[in-house]
C-alpha atoms as a PDB file:
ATOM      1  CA  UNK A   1       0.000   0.000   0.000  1.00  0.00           C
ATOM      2  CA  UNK A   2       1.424   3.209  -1.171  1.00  0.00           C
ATOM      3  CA  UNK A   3       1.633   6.127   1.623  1.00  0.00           C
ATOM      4  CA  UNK A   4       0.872   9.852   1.164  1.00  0.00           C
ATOM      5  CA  UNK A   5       3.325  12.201   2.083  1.00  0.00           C
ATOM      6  CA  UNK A   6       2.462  15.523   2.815  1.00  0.00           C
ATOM      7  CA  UNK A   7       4.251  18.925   2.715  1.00  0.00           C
ATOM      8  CA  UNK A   8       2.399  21.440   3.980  1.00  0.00           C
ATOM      9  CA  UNK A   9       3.873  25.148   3.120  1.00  0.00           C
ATOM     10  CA  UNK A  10       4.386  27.487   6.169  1.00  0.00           C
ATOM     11  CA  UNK A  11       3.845  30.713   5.559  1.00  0.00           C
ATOM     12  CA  UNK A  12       5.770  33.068   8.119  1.00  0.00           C
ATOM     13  CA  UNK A  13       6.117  36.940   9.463  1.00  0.00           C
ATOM     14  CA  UNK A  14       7.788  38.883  11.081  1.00  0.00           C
ATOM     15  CA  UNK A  15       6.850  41.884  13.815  1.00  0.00           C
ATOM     16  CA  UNK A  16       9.221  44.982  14.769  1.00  0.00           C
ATOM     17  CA  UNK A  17       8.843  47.610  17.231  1.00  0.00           C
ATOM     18  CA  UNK A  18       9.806  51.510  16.741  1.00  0.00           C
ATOM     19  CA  UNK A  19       8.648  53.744  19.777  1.00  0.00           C
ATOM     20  CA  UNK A  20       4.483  53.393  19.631  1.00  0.00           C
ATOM     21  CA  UNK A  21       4.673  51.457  16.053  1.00  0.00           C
ATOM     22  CA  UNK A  22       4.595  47.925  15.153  1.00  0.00           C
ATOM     23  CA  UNK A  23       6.307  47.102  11.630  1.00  0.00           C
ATOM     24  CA  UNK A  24       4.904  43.642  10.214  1.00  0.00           C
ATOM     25  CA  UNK A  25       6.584  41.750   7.591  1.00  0.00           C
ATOM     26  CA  UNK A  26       5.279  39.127   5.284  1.00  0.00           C
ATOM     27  CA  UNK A  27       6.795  37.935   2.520  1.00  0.00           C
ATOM     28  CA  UNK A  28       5.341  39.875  -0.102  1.00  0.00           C
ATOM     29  CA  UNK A  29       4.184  43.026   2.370  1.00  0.00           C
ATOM     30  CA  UNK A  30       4.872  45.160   4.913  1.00  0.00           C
ATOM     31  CA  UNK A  31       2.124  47.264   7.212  1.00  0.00           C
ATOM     32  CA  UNK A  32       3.073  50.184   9.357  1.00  0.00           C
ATOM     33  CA  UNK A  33       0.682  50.105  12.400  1.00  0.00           C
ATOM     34  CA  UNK A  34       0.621  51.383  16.241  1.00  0.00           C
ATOM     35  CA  UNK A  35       0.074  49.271  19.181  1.00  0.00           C
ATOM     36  CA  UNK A  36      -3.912  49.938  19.163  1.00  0.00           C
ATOM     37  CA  UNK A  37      -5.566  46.591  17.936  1.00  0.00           C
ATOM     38  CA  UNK A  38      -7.689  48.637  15.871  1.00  0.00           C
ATOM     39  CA  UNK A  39      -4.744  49.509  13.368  1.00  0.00           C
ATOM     40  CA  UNK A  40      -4.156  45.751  12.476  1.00  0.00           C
ATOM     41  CA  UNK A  41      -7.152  44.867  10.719  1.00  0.00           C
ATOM     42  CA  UNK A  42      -5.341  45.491   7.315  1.00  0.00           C
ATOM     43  CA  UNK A  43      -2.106  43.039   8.508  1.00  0.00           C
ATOM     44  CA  UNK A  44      -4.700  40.486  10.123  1.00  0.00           C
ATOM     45  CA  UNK A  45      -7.075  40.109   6.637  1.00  0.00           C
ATOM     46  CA  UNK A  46      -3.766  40.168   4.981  1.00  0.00           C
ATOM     47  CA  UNK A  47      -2.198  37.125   7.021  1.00  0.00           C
ATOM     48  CA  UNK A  48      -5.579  35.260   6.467  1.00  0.00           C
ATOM     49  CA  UNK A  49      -5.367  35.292   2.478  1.00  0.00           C
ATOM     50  CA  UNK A  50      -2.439  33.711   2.680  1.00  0.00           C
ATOM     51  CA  UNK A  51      -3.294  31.376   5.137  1.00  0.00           C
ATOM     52  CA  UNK A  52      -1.843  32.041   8.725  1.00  0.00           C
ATOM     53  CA  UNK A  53      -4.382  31.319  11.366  1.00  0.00           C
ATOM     54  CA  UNK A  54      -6.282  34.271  12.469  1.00  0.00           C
ATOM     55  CA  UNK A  55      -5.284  33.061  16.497  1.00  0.00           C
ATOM     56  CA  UNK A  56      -1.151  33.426  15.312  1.00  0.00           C
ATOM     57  CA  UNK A  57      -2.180  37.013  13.801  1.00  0.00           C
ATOM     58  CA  UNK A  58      -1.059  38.439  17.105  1.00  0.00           C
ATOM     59  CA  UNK A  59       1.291  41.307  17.585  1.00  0.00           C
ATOM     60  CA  UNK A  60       1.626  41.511  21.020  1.00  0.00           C
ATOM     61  CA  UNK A  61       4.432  41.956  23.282  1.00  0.00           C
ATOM     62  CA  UNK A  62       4.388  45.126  20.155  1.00  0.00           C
ATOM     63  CA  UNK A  63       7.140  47.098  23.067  1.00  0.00           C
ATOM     64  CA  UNK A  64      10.496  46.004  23.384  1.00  0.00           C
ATOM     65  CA  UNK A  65       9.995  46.531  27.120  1.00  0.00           C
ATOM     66  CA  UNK A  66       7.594  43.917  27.155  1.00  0.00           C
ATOM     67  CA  UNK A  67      10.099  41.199  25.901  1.00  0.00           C
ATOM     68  CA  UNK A  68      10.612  38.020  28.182  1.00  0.00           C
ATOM     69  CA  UNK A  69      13.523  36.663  26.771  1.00  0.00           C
END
């Protein structure tokens, strides 16, 4: 019996701070918010077209300060 093998592709980004801003970087676009939730809508809808579950669409710590490692 022949097995499937599955590779799944894993889409990835990447979150900077800068003061009260939050830099997000996907592969093929970059948003400029602030640390109010209400500025990520465009990033989060973004991140869901290209399939990154809406739950790892979190920006948060978005202060270096808040860092635990």
């Amino acid at each position: 019996m022949a097995r499937k093998i599955l590779f799944l592709k894993q889409e990835f980004y990447a979150h900077f701070y800068r003061d009260n801003g939050i830099i997000i970087v996907f592969k093929e676009k970059i948003f400029n918010v602030t640390v109010d939730k209400n500025t990520w809508k465009a990033a989060i809808n973004y991140g869901k077209t290209i399939n990154i579950n809406e739950k790892q669409l979190y920006f948060i710590p978005n202060r270096f300060e808040d860092e635990e490692f």
